[in-house]
C-alpha atoms as a PDB file:
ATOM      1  CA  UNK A   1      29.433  11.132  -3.573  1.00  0.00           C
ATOM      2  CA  UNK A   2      30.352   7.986  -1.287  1.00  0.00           C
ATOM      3  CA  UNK A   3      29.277   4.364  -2.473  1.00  0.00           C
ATOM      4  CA  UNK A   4      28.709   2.482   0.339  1.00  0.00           C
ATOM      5  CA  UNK A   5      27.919  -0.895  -1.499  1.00  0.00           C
ATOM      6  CA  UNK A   6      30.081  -3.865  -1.542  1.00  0.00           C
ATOM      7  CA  UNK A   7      32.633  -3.734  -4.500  1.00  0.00           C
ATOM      8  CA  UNK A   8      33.194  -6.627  -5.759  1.00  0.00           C
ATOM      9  CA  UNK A   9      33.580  -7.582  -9.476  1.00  0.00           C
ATOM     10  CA  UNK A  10      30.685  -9.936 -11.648  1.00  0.00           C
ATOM     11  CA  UNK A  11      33.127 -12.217 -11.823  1.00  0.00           C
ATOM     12  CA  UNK A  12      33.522 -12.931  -8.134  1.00  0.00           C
ATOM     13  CA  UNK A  13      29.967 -13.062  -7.496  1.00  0.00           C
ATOM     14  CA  UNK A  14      30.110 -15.774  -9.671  1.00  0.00           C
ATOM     15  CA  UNK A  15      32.453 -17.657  -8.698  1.00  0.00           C
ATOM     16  CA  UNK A  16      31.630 -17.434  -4.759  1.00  0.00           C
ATOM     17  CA  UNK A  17      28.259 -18.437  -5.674  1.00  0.00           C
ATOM     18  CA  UNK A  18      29.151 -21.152  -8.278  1.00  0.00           C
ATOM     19  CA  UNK A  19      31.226 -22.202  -5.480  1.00  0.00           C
ATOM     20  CA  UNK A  20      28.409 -23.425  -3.235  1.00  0.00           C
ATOM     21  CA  UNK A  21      25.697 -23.608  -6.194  1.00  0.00           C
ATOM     22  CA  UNK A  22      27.677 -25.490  -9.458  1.00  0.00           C
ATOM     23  CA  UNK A  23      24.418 -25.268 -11.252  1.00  0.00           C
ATOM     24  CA  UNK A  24      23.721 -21.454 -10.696  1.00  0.00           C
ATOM     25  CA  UNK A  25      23.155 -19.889 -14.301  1.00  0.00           C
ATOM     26  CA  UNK A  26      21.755 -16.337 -15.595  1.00  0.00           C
ATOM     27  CA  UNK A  27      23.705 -14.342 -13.344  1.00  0.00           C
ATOM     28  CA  UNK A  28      22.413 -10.313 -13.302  1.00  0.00           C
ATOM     29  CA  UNK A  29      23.093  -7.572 -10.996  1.00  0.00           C
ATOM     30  CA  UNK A  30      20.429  -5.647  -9.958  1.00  0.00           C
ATOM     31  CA  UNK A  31      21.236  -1.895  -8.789  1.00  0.00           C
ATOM     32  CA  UNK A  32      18.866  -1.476  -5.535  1.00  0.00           C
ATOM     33  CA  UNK A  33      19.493  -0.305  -2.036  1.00  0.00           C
ATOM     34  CA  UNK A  34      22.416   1.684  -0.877  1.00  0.00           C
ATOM     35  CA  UNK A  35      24.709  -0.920   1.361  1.00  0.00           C
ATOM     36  CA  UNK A  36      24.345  -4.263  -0.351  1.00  0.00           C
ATOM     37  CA  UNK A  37      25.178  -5.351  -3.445  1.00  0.00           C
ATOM     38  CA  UNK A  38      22.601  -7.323  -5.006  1.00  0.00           C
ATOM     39  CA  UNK A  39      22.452 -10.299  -8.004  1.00  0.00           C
ATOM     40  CA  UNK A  40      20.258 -12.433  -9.123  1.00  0.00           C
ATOM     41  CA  UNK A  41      20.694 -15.540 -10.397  1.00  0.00           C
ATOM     42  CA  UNK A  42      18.446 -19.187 -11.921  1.00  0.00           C
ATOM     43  CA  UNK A  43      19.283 -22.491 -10.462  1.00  0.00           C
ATOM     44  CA  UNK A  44      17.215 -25.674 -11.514  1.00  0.00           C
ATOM     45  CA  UNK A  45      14.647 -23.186 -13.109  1.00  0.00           C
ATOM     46  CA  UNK A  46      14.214 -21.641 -10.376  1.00  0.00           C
ATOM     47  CA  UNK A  47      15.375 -17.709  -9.271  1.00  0.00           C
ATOM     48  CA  UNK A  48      17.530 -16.554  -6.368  1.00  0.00           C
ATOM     49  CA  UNK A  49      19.076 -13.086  -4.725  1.00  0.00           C
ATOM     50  CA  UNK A  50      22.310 -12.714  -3.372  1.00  0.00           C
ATOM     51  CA  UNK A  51      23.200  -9.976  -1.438  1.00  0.00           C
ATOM     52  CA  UNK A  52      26.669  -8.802  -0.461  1.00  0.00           C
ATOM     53  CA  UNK A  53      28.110  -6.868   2.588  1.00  0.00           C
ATOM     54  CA  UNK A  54      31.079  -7.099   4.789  1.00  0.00           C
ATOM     55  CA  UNK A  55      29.011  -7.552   8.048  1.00  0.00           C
ATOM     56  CA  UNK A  56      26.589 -10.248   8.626  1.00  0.00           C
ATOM     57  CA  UNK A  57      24.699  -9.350  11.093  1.00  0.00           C
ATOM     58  CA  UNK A  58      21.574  -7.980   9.126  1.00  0.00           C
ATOM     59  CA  UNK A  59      22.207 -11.000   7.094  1.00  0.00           C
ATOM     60  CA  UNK A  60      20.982 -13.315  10.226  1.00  0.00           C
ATOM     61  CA  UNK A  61      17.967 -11.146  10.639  1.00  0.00           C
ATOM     62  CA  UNK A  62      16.624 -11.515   7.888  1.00  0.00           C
ATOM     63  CA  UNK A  63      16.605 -15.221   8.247  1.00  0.00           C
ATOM     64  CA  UNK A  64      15.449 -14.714  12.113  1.00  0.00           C
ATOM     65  CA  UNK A  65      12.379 -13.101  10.781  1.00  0.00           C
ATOM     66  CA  UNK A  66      11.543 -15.350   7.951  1.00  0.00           C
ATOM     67  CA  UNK A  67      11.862 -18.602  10.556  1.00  0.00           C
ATOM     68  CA  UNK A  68       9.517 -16.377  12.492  1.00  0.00           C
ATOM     69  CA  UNK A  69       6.552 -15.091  10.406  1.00  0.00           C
ATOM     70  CA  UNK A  70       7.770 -16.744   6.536  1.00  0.00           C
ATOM     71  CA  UNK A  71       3.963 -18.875   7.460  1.00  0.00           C
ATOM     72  CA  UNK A  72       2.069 -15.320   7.707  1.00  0.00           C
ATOM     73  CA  UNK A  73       3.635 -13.001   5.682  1.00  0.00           C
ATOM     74  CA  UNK A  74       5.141 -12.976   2.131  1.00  0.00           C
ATOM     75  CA  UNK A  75       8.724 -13.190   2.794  1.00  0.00           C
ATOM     76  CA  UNK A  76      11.683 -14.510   0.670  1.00  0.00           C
ATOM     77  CA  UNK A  77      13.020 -17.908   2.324  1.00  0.00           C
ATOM     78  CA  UNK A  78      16.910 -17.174   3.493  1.00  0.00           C
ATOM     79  CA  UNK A  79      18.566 -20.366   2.162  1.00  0.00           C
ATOM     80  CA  UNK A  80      21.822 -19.831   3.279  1.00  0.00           C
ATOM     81  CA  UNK A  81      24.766 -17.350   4.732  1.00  0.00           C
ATOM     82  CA  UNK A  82      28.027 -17.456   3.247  1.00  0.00           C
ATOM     83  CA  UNK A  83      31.668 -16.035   4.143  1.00  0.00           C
ATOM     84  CA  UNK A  84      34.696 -15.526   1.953  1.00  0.00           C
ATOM     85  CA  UNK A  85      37.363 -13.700   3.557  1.00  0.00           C
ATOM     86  CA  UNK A  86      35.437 -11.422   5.374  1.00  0.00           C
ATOM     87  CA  UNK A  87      32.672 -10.875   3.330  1.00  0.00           C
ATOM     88  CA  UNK A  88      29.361 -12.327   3.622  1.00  0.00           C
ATOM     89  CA  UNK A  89      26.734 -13.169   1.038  1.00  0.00           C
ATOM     90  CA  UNK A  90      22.683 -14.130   1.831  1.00  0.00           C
ATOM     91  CA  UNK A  91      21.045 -16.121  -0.583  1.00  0.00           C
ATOM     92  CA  UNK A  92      17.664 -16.276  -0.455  1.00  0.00           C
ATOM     93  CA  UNK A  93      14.787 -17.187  -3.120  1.00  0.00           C
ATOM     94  CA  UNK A  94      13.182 -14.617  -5.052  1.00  0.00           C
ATOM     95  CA  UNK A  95       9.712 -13.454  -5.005  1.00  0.00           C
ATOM     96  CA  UNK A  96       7.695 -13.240  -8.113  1.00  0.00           C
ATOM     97  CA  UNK A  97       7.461  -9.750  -9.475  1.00  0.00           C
ATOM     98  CA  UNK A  98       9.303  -7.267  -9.552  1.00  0.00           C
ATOM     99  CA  UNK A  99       9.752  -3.712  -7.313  1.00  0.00           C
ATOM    100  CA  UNK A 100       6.451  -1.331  -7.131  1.00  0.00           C
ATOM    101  CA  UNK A 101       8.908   1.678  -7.330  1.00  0.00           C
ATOM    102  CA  UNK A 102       9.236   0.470 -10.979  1.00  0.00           C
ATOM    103  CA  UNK A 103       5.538   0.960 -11.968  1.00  0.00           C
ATOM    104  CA  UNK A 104       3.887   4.044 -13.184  1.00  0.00           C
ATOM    105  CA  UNK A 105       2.577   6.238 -10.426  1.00  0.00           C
ATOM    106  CA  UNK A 106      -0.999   5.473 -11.758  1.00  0.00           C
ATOM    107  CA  UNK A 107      -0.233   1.696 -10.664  1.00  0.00           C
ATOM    108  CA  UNK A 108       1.797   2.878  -7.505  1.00  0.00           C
ATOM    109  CA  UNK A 109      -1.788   4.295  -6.181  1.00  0.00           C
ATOM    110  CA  UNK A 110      -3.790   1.198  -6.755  1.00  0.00           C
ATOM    111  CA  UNK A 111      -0.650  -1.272  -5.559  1.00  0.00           C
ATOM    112  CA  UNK A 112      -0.433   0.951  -2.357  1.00  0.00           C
ATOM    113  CA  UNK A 113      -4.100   0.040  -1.535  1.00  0.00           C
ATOM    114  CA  UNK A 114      -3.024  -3.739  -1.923  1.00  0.00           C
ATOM    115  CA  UNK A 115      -0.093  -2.989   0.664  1.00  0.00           C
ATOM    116  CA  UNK A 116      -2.559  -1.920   3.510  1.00  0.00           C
ATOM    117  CA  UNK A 117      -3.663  -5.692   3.534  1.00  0.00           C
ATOM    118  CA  UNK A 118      -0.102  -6.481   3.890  1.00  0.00           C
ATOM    119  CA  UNK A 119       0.607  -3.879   6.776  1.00  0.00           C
ATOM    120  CA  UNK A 120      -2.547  -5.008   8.210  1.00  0.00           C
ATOM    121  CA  UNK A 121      -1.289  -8.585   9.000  1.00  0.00           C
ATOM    122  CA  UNK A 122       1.629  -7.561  10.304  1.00  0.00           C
ATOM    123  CA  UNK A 123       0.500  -5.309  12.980  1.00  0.00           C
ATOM    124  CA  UNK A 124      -1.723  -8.165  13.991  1.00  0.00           C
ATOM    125  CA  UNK A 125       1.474  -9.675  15.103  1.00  0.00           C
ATOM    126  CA  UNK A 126       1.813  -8.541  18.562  1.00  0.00           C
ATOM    127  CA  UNK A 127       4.334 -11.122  20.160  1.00  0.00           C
ATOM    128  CA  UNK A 128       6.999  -8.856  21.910  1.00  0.00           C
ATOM    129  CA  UNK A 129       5.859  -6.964  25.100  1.00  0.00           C
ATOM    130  CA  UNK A 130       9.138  -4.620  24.927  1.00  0.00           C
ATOM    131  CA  UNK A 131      10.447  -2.624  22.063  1.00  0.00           C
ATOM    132  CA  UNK A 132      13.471  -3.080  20.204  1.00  0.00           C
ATOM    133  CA  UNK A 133      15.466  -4.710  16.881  1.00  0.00           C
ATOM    134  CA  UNK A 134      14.951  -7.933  16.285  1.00  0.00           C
ATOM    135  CA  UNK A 135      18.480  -8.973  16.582  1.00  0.00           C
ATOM    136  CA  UNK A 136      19.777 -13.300  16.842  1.00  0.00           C
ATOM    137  CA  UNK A 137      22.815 -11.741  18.709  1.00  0.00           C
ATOM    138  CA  UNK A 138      21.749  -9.375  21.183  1.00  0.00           C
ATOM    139  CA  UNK A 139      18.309  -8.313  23.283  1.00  0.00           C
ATOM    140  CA  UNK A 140      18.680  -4.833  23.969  1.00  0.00           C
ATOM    141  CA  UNK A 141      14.861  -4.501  25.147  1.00  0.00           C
ATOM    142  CA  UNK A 142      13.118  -0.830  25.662  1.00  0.00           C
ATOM    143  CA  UNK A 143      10.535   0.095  27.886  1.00  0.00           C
ATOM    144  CA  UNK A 144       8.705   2.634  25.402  1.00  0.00           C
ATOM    145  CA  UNK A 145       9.143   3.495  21.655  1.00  0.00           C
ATOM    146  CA  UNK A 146      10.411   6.714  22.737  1.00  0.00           C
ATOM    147  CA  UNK A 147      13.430   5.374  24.055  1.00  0.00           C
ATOM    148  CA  UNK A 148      13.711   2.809  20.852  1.00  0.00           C
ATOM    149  CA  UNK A 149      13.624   6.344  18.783  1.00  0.00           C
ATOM    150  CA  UNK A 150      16.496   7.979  21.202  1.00  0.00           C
ATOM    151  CA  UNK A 151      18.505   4.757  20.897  1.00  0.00           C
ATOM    152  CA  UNK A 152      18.826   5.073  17.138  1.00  0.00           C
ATOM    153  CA  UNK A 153      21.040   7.723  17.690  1.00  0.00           C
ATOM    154  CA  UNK A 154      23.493   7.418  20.179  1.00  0.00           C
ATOM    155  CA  UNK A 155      27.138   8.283  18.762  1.00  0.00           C
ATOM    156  CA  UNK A 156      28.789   4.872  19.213  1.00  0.00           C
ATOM    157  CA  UNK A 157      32.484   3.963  18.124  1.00  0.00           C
ATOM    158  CA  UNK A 158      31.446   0.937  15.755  1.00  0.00           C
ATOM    159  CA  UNK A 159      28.869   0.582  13.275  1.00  0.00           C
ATOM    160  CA  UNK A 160      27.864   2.474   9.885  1.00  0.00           C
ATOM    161  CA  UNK A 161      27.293   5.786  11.932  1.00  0.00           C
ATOM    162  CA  UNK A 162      30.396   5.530  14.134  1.00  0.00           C
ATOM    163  CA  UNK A 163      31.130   8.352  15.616  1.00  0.00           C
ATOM    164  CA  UNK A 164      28.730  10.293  13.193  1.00  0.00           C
ATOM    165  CA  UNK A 165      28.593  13.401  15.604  1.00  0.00           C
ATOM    166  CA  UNK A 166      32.142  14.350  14.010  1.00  0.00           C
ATOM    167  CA  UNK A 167      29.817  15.274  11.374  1.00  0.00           C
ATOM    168  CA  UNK A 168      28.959  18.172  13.200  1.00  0.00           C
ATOM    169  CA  UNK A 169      31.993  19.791  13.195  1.00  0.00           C
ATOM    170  CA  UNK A 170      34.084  18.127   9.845  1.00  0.00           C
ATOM    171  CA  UNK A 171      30.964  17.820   7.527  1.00  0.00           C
ATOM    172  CA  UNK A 172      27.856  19.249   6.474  1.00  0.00           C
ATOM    173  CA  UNK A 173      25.534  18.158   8.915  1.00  0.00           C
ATOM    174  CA  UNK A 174      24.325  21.068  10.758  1.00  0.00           C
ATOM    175  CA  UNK A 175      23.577  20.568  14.786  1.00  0.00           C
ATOM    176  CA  UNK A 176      20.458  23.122  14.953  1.00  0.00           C
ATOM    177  CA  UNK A 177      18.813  22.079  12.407  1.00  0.00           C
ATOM    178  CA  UNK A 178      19.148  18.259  13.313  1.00  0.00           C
ATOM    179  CA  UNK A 179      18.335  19.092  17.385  1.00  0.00           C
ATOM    180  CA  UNK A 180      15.232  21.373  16.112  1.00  0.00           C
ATOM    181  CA  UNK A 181      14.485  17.513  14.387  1.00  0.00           C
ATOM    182  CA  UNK A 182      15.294  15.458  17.480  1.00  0.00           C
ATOM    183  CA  UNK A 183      14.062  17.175  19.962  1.00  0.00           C
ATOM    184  CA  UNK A 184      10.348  17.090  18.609  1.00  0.00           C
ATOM    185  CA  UNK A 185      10.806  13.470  17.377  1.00  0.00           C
ATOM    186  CA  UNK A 186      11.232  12.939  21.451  1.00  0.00           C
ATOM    187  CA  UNK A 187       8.033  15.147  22.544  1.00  0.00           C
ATOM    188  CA  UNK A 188       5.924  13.232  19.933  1.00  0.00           C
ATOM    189  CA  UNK A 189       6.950   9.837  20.146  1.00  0.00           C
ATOM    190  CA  UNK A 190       5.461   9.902  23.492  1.00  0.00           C
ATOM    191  CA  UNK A 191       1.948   9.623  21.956  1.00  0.00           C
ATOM    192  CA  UNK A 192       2.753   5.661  20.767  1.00  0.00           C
ATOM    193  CA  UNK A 193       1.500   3.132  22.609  1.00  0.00           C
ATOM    194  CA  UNK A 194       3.204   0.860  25.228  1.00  0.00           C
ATOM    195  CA  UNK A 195       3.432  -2.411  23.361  1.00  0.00           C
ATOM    196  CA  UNK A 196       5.004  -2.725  20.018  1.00  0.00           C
ATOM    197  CA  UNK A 197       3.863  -4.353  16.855  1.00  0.00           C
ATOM    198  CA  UNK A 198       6.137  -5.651  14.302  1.00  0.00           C
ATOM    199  CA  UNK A 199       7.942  -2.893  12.090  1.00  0.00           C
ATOM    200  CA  UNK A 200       9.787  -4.066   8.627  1.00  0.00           C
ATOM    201  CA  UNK A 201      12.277  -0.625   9.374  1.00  0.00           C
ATOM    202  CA  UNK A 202      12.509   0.098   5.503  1.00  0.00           C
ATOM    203  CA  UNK A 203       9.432   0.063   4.122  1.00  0.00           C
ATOM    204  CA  UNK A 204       9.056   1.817   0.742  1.00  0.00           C
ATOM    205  CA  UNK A 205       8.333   0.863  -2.452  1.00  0.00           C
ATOM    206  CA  UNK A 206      11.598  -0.839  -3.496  1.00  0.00           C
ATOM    207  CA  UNK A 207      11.262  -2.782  -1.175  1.00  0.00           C
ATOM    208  CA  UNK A 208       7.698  -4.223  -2.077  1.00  0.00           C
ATOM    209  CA  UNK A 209       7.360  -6.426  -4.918  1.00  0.00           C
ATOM    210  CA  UNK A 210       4.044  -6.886  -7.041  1.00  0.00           C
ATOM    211  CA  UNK A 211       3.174  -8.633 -10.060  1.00  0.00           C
ATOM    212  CA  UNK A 212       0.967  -6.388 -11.902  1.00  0.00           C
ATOM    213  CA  UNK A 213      -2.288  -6.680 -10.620  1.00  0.00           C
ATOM    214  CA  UNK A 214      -1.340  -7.426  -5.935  1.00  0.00           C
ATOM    215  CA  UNK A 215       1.260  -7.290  -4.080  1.00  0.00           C
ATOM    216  CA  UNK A 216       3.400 -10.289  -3.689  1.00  0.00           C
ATOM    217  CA  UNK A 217       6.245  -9.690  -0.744  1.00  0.00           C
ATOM    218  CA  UNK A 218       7.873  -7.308   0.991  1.00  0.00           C
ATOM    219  CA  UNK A 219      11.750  -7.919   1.007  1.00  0.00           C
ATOM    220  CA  UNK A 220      14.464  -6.565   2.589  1.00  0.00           C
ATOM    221  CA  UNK A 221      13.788  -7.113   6.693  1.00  0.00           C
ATOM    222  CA  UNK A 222      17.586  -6.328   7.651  1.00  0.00           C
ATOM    223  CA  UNK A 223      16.197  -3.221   9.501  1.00  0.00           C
ATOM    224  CA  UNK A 224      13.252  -5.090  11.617  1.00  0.00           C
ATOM    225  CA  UNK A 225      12.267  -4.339  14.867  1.00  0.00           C
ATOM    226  CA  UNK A 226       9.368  -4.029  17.617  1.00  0.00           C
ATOM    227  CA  UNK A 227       7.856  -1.054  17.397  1.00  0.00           C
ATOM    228  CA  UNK A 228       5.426   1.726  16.290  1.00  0.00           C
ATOM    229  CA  UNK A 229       3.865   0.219  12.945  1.00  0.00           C
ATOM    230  CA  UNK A 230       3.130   3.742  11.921  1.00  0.00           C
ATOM    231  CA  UNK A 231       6.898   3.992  11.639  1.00  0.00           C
ATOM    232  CA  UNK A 232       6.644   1.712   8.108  1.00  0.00           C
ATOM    233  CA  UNK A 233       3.314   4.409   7.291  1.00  0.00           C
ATOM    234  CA  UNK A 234       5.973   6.977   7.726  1.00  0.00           C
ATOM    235  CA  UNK A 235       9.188   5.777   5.731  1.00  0.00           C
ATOM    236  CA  UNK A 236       6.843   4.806   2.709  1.00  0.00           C
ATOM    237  CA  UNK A 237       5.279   8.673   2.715  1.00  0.00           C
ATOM    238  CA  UNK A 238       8.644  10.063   3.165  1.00  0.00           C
ATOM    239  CA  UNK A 239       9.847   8.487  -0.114  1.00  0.00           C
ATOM    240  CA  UNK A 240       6.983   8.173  -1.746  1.00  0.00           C
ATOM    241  CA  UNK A 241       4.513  11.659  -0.908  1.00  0.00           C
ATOM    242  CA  UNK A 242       2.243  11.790  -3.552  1.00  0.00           C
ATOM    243  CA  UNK A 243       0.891   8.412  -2.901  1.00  0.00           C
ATOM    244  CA  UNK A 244      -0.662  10.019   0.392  1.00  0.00           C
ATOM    245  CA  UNK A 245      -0.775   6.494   1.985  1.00  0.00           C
ATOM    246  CA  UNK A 246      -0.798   7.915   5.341  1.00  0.00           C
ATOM    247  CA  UNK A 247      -4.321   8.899   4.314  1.00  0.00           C
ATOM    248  CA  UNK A 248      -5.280   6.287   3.266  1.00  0.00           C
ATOM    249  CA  UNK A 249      -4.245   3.480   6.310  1.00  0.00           C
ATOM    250  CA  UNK A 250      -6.471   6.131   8.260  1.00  0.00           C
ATOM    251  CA  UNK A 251      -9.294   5.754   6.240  1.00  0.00           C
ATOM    252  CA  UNK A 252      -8.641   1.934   5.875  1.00  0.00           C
ATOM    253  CA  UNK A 253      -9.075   1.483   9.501  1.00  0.00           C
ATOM    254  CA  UNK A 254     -11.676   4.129  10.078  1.00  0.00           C
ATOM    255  CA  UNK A 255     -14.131   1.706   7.880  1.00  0.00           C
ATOM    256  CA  UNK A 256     -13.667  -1.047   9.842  1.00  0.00           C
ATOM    257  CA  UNK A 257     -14.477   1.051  13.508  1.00  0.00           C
ATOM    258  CA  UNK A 258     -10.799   0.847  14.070  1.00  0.00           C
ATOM    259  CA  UNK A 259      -9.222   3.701  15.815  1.00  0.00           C
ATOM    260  CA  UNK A 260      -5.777   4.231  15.703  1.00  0.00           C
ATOM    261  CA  UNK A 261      -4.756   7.159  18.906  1.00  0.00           C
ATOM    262  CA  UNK A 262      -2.519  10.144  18.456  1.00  0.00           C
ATOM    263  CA  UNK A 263      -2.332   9.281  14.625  1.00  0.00           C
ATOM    264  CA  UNK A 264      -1.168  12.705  13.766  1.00  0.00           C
ATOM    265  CA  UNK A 265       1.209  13.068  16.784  1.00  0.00           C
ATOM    266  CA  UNK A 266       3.350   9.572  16.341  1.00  0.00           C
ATOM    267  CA  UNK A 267       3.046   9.927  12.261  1.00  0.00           C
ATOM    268  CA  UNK A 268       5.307  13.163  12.559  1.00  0.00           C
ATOM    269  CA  UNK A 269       7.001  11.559  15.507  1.00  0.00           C
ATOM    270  CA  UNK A 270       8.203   8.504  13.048  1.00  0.00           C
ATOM    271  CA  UNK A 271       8.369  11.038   9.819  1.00  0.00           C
ATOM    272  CA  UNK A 272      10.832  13.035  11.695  1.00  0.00           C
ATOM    273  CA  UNK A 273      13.144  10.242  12.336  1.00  0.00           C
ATOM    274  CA  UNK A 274      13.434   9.121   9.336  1.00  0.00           C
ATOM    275  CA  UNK A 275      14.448  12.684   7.638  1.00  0.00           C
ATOM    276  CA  UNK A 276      16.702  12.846  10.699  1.00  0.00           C
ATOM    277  CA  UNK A 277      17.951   9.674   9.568  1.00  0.00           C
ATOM    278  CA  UNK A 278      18.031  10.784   6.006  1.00  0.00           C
ATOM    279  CA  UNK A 279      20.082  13.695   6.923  1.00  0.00           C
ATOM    280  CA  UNK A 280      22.888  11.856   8.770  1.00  0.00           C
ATOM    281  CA  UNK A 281      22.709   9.432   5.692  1.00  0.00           C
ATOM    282  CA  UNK A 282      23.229  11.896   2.919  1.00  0.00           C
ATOM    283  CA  UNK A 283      25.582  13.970   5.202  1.00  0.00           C
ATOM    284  CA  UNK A 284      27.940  10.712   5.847  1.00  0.00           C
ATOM    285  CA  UNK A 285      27.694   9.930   1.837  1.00  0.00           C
ATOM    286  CA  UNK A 286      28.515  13.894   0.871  1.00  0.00           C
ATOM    287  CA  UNK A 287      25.654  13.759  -1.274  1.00  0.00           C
ATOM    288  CA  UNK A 288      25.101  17.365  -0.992  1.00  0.00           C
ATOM    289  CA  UNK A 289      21.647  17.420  -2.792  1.00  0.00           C
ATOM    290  CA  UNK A 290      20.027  14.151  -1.057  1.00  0.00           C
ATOM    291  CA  UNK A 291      21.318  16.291   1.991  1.00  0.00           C
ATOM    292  CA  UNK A 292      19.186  19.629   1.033  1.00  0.00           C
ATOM    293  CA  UNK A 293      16.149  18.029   0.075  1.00  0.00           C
ATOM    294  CA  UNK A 294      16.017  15.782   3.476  1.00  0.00           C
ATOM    295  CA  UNK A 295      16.975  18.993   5.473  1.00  0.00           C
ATOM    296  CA  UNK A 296      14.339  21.347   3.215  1.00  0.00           C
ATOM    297  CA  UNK A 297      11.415  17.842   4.014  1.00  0.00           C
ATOM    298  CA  UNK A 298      12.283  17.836   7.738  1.00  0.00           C
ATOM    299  CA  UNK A 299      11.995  21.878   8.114  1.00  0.00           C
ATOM    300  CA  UNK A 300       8.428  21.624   6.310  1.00  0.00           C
ATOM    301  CA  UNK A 301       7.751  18.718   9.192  1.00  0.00           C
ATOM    302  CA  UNK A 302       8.432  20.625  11.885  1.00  0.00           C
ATOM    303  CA  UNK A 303       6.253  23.858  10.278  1.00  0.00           C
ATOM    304  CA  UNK A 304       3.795  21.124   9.925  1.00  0.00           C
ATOM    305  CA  UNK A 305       3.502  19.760  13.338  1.00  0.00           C
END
């Protein structure tokens, strides 16, 4: 099975970081995620993260979208973005607490009721009129969320899925099952409606950080964009079922005489494309049973819807 995380030795984290922090102490790796290698270390009593990729670009997201909503939401401060020879390292202050995917599921259930109030303040935050990633470099606008959803997978010659219809053909992904996938993710992502909200991109419960008793951030925003918000309902329910917090946003919303249209319709939309995701993943990494249970989760969809 394919690593896809930065390798890089202990030692050279510390001494790239040391490098531009002399006082930086503690230093611990912490095995989360699957393209960035991540460390923590103390500094004047105080905690940091640095993560480590060869490409920057998610790197100056994150930092977009802190400098954007850091005042309304609970998001790690990006201090800086560092290069060595080609590869790039974000540090950024930690949060306090530690991952929800860590707790018991007992804890998960009453956290995940904490995390509406989160999800809820972000999908007041309406400030885009087009969909699309939230990206310093570029501005590749979309007109609906159904074209945001067909953009994520156009074969392109660059990028982490270059080329990734090869797949097809010299690996295990298998082209009826994932256009059985597709093709419904299109017919049901016409159901969202025509201005976007903001979406974190890779929202599940790694990526949420609690201290015991509420949540306290949400970390990780390299995959943000403007979108469907129940995209982030979806890619926590994919990873985490049994928490059934699909259920429960509906109900959240229902109490307070909000309605949320074609709930069913764009949940399976967004569910679908991120097992269709999921499968390209696992099929690029030749992890053959990450692979099985995606494909097995995203027939069960399609029985489903």
């Amino acid at each position: 099975m394919k690593s896809f995380k930065k390798d890089v030795s202990d030692q050279w984290v510390r001494t790239i970081v040391k490098e531009h922090y002399p006082k930086a102490e503690q230093f611990k790796r912490i095995d989360i995620g699957e393209l960035s290698r991540v460390d923590q270390f103390m500094m004047k009593e105080k905690a940091y993260v640095a993560h480590i990729r060869d490409y920057s670009e998610s790197f100056y997201k994150a930092r977009v979208v802190y400098e954007r909503y850091g005042t309304r939401l609970p998001i790690p401060k990006v201090v800086a973005i560092h290069e060595y020879e080609g590869t790039y390292v974000m540090v950024s202050e930690k949060l306090n607490g530690g991952p929800v995917s860590a707790y018991p599921e007992l804890e998960q259930a009453d956290l995940s009721s904490n995390l509406i109030t989160i999800l809820e303040s972000m999908i007041t935050i309406r400030d885009n009129d087009a969909f699309g990633w939230i990206n310093p470099s570029k501005n590749v606008r979309y007109q609906t969320w159904q074209e945001m959803l067909e953009s994520l997978f156009v074969e392109e010659s660059k990028g982490f899925f270059a080329n990734w219809r090869t797949m097809f053909i010299e690996g295990v992904l298998e082209k009826e099952v994932f256009e059985a996938g597709y093709d419904k993710m299109l017919k049901l992502a016409s159901y969202a409606p025509m201005r976007p909200f903001l979406v974190h991109g890779d929202f599940h419960l790694g990526n949420v950080l609690a201290d015991g008793t509420s949540v306290t951030g949400i970390v990780d925003w390299e995959m943000a964009m403007h979108g469907d918000f129940l995209y982030d309902v979806a890619n926590l329910h994919l990873w985490s079922p049994s928490l059934d917090f699909p259920t429960k946003v509906k109900r959240h919303f229902e109490e307070r005489s909000i309605d949320i249209p074609y709930f069913r319709e764009r949940l399976y939309a967004n569910l679908l494309c991120r097992s269709l995701n999921g499968l390209r993943f696992y099929a690029k990494q030749e992890n053959h049973d990450g692979y099985n249970l995606m494909k097995n989760t995203l027939m069960k969809q399609l029985d489903e819807v």
